[in-house]
C-alpha atoms as a PDB file:
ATOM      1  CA  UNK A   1      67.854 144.105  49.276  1.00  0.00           C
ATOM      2  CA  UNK A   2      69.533 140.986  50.113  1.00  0.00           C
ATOM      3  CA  UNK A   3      71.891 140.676  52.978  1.00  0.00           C
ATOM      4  CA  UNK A   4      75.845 140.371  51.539  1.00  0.00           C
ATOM      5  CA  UNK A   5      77.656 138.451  53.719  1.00  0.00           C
ATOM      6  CA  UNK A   6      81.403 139.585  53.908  1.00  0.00           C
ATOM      7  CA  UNK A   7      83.644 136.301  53.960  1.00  0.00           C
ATOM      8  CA  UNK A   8      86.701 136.460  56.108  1.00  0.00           C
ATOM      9  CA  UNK A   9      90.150 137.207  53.598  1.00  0.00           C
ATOM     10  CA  UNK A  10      91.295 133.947  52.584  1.00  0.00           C
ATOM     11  CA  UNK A  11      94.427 133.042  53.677  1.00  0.00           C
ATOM     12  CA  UNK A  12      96.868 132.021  51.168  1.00  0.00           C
ATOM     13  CA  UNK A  13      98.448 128.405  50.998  1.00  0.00           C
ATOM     14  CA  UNK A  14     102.154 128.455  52.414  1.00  0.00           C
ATOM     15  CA  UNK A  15     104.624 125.912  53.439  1.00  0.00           C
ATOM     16  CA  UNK A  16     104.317 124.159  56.444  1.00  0.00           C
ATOM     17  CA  UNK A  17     107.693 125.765  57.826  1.00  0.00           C
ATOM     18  CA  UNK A  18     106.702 129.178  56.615  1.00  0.00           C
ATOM     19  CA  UNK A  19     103.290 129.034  58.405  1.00  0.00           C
ATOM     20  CA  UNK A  20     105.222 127.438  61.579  1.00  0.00           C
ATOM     21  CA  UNK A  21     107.740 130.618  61.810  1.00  0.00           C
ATOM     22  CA  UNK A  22     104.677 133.017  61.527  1.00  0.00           C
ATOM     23  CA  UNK A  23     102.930 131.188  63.908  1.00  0.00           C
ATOM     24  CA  UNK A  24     105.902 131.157  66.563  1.00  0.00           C
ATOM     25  CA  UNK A  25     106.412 135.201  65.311  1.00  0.00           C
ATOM     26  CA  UNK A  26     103.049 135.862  66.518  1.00  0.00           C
ATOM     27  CA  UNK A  27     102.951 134.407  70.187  1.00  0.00           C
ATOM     28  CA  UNK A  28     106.434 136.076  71.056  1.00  0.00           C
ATOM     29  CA  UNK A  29     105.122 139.397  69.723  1.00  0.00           C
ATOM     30  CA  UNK A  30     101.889 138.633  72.133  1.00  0.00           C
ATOM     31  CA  UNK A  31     104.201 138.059  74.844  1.00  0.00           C
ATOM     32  CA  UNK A  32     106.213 140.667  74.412  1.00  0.00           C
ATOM     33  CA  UNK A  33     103.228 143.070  74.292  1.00  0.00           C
ATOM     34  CA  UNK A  34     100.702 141.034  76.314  1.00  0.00           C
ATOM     35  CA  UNK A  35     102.588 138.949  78.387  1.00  0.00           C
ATOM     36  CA  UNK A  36     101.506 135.005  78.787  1.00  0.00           C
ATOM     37  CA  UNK A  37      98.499 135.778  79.789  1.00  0.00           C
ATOM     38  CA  UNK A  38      97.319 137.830  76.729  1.00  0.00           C
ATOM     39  CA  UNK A  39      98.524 134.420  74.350  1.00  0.00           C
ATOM     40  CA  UNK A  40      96.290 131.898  73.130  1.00  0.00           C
ATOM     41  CA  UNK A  41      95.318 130.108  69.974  1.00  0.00           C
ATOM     42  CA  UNK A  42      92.591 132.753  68.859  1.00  0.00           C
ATOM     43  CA  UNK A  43      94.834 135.986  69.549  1.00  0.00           C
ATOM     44  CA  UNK A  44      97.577 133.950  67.173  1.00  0.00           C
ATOM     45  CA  UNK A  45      95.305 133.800  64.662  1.00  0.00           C
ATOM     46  CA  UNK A  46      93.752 136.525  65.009  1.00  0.00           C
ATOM     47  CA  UNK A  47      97.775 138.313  65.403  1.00  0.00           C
ATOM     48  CA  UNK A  48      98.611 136.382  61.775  1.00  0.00           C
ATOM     49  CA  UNK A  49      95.470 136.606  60.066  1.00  0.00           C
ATOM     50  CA  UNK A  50      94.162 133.220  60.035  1.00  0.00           C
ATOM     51  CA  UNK A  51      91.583 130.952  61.017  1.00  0.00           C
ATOM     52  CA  UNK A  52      91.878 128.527  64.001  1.00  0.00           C
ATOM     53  CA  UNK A  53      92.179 125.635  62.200  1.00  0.00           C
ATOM     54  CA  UNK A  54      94.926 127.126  60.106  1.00  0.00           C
ATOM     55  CA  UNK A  55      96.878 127.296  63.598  1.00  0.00           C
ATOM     56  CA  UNK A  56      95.892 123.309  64.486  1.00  0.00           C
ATOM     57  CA  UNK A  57      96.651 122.412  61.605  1.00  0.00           C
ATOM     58  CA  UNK A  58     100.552 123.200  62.299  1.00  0.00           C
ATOM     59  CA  UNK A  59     100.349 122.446  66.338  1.00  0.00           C
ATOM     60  CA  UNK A  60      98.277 119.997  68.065  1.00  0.00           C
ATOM     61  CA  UNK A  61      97.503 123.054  70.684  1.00  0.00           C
ATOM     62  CA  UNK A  62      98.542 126.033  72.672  1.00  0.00           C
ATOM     63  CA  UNK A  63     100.918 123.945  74.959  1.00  0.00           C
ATOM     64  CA  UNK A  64     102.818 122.070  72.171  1.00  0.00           C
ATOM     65  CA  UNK A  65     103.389 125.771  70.219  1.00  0.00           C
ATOM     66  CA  UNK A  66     104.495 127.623  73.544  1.00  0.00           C
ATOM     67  CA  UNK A  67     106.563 124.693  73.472  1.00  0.00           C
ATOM     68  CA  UNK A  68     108.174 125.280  70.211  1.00  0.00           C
ATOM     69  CA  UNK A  69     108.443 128.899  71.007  1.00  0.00           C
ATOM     70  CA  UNK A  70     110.677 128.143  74.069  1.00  0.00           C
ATOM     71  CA  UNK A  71     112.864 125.605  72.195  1.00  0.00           C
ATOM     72  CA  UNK A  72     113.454 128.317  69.553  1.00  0.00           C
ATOM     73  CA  UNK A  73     113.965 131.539  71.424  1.00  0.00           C
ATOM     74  CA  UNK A  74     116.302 129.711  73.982  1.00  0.00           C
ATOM     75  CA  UNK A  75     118.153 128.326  70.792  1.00  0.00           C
ATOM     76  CA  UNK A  76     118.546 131.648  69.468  1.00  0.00           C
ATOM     77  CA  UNK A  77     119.420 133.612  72.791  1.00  0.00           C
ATOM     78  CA  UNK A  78     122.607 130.576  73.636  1.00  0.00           C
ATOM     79  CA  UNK A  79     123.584 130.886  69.962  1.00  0.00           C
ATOM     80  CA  UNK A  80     124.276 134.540  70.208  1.00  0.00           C
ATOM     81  CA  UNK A  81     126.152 134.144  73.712  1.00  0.00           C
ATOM     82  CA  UNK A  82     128.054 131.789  72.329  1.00  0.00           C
ATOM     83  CA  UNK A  83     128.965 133.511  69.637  1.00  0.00           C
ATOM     84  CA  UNK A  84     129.507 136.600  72.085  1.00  0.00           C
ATOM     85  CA  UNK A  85     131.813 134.072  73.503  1.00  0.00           C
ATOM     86  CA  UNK A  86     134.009 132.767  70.907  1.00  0.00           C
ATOM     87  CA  UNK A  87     134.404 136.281  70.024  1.00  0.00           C
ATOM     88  CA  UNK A  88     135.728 137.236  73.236  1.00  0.00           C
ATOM     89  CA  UNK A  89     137.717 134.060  73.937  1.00  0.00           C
ATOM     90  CA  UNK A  90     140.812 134.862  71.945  1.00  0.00           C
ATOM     91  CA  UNK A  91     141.405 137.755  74.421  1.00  0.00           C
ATOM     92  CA  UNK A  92     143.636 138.027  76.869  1.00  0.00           C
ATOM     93  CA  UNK A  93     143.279 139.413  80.575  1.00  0.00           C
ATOM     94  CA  UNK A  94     139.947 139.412  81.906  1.00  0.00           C
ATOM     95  CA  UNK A  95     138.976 143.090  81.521  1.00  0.00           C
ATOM     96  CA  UNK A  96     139.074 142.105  77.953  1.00  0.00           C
ATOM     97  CA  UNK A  97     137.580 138.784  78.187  1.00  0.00           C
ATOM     98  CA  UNK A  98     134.000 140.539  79.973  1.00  0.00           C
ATOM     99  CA  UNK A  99     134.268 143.971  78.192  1.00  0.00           C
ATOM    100  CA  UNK A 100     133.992 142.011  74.671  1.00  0.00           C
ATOM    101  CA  UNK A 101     131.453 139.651  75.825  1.00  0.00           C
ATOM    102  CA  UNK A 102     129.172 142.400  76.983  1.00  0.00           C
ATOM    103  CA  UNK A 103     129.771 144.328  73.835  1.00  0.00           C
ATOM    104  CA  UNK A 104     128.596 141.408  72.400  1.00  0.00           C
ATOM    105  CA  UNK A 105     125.706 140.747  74.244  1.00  0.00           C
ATOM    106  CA  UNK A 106     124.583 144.536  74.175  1.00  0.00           C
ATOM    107  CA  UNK A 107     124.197 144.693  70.433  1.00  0.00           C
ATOM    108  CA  UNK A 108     122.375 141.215  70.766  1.00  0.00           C
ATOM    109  CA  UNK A 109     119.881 142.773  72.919  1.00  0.00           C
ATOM    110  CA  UNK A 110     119.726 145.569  71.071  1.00  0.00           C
ATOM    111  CA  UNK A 111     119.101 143.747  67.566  1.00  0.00           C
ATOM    112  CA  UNK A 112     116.730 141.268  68.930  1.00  0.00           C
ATOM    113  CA  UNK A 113     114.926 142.313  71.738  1.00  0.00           C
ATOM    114  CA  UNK A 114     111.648 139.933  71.528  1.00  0.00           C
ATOM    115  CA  UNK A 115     114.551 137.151  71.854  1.00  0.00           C
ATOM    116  CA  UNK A 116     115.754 138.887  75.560  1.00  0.00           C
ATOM    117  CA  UNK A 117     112.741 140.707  76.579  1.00  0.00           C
ATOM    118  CA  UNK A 118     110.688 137.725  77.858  1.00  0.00           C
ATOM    119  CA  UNK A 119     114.144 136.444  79.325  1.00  0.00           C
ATOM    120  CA  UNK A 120     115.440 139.278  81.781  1.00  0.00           C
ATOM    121  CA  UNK A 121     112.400 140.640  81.894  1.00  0.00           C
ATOM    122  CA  UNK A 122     109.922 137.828  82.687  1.00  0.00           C
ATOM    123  CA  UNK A 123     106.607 139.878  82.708  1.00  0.00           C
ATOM    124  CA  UNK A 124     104.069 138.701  85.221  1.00  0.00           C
ATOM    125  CA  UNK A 125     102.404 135.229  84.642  1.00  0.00           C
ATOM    126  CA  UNK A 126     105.311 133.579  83.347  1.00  0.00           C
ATOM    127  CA  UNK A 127     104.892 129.775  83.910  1.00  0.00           C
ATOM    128  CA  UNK A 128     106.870 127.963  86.094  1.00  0.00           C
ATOM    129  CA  UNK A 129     108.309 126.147  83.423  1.00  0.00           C
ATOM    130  CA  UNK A 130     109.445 129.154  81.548  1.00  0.00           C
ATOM    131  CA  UNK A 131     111.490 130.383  84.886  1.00  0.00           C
ATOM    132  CA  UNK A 132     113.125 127.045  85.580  1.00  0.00           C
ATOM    133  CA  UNK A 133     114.613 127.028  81.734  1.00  0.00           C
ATOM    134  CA  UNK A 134     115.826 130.526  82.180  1.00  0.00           C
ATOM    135  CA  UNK A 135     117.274 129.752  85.681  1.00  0.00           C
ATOM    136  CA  UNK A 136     119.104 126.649  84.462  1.00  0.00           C
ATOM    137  CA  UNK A 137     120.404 128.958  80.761  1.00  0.00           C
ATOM    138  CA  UNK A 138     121.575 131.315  83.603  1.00  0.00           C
ATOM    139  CA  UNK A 139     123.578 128.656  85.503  1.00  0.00           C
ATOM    140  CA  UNK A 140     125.124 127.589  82.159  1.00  0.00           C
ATOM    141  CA  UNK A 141     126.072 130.766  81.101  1.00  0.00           C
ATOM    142  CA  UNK A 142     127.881 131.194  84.592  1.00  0.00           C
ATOM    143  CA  UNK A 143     129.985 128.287  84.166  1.00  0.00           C
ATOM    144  CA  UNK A 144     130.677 129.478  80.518  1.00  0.00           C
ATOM    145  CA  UNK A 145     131.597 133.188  81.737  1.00  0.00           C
ATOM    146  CA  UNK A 146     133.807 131.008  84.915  1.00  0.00           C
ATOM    147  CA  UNK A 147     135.692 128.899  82.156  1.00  0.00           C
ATOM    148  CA  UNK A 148     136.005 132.242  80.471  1.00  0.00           C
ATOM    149  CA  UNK A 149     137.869 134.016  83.127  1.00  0.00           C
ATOM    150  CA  UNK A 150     140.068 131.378  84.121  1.00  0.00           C
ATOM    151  CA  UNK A 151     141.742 131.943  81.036  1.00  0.00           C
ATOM    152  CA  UNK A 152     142.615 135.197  81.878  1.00  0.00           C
ATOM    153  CA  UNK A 153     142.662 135.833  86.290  1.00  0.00           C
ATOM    154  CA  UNK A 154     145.193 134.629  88.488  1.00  0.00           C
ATOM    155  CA  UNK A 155     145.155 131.295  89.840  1.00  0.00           C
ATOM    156  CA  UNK A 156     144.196 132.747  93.562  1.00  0.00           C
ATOM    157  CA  UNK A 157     140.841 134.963  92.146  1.00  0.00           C
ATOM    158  CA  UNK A 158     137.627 133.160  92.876  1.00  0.00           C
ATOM    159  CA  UNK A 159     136.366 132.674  89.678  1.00  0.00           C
ATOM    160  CA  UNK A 160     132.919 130.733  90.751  1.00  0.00           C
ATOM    161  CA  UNK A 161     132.007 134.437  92.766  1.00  0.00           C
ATOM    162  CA  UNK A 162     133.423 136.686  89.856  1.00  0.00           C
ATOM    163  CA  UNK A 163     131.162 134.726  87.383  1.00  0.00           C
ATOM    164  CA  UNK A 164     127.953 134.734  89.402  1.00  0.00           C
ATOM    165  CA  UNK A 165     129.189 138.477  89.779  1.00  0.00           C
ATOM    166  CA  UNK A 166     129.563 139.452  85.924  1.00  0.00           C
ATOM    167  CA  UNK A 167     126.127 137.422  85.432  1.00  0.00           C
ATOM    168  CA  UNK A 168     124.359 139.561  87.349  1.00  0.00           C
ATOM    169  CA  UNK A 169     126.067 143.208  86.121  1.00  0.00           C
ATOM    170  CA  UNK A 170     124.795 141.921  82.637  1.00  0.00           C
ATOM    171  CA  UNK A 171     121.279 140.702  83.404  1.00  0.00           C
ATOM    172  CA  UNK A 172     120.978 144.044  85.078  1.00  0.00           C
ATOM    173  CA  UNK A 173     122.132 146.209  82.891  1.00  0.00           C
ATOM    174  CA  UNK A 174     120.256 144.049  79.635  1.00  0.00           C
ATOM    175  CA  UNK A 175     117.478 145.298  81.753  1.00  0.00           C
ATOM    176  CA  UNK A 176     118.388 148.894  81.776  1.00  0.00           C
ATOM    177  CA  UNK A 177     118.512 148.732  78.045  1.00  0.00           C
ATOM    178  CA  UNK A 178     115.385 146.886  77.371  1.00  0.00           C
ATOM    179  CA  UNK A 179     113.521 149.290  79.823  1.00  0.00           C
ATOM    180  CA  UNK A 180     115.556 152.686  79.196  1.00  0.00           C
ATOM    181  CA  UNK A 181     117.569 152.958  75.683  1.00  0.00           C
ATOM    182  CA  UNK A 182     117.687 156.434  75.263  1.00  0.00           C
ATOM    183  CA  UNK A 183     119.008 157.055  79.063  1.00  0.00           C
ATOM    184  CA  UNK A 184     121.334 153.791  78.869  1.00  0.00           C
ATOM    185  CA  UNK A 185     122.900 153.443  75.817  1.00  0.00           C
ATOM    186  CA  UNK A 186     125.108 150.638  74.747  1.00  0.00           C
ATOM    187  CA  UNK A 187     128.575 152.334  74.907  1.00  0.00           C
ATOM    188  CA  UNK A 188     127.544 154.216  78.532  1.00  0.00           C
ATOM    189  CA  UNK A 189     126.997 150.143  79.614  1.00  0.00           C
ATOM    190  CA  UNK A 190     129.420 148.618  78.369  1.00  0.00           C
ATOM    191  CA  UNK A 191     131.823 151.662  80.173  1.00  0.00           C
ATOM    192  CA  UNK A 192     129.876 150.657  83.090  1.00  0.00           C
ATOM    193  CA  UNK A 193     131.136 146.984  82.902  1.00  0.00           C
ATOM    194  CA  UNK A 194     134.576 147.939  82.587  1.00  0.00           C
ATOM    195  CA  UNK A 195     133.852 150.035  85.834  1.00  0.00           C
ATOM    196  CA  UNK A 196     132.597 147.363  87.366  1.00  0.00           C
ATOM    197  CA  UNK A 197     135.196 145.043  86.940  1.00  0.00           C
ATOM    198  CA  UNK A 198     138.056 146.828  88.305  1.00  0.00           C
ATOM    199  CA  UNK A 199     135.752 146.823  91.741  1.00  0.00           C
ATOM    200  CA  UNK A 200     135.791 142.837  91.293  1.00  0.00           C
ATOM    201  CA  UNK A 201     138.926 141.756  89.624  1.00  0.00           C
ATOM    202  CA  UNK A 202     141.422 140.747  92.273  1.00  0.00           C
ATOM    203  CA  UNK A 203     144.598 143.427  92.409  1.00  0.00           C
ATOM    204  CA  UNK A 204     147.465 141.989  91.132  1.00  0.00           C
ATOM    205  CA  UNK A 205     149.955 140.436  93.001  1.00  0.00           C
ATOM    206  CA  UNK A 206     153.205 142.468  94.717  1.00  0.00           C
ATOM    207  CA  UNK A 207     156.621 141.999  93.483  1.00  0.00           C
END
């Protein structure tokens, strides 16, 4: 009997843009499972169900698409501070000011968690690259969280400490989530930042 050869499953025609978001889809799902050193142009493929030159044919090669993945998760991760932070702007002493902003941020982690997982919890392998944007999206958050509570501390409080302090309650406990959800749920960390703050927040000032 002759030999059938069983062709690969064609893969259907889509827009340029389509293909580009499932491309992008793929490598952060790698990463998130994999880590960086699991992605590359044949485990994209092979993650979407195309051929390699399905994948060139949208990026020149694995350095230009890691590339557009960066651009696009950092995008997404500073749009939903920021919208964490207009929400929590129009508040009024800092214990409100943090308490809404890590409510905020909570249910973004907890609605997106390819976007933060690579973030605060850089697996191993991450390129140097990678770190230094996430170190200098860290800084700027800072100063964002510092022009925050200046709105709502006394002029005496230093705000540039206080800042670097809130940063690093909610990297840490973005972490705990990511890592631990059913032991660290949202509400028990967001109590958690309230009971943080009154350790930080300076007392107020005697009549």
């Amino acid at each position: 009997m002759p030999t059938v050869t069983k062709r690969r499953p064609y893969a259907a025609r889509v827009p340029r843009e389509v293909r580009r978001e499932q491309l992008l889809d793929a490598a952060i799902a790698i990463i998130d499972r994999d880590g960086y050193g699991g992605v590359s142009i044949d485990a994209i493929a092979r993650e979407v169900g195309v051929t390699r030159p399905v994948v060139y044919g949208v990026f020149d090669g694995l350095g230009p698409l890691l590339s557009a993945l960066l651009d696009r998760q950092e995008s997404r991760a500073l749009g939903q501070l920021e919208d964490a932070f207009a929400e929590a702007s129009g508040a009024g002493s800092l214990e409100e000011i943090v308490v809404g902003t890590a409510t905020r941020m909570v249910e973004a982690v907890t609605s997106d968690p390819q976007t933060w997982r690579p973030i605060l919890l850089a697996p191993h392998g991450t390129p140097g690259p990678v770190r230094d944007r996430i170190d200098g999206d860290r800084e700027a958050i800072r100063r964002r969280i510092a022009e925050l509570a200046e709105l709502g501390v006394p002029g005496t409080a230093d705000v540039e400490l206080l800042s670097h302090a809130v940063v690093a309650v909610l990297e840490h406990f973005g972490r705990l989530l990511l890592e631990d959800p059913d032991r660290f749920s949202a509400d028990r960390l967001v109590a958690g930042v309230r009971a943080v703050l009154t350790l930080v927040e300076p007392p107020a000032p005697r009549e």
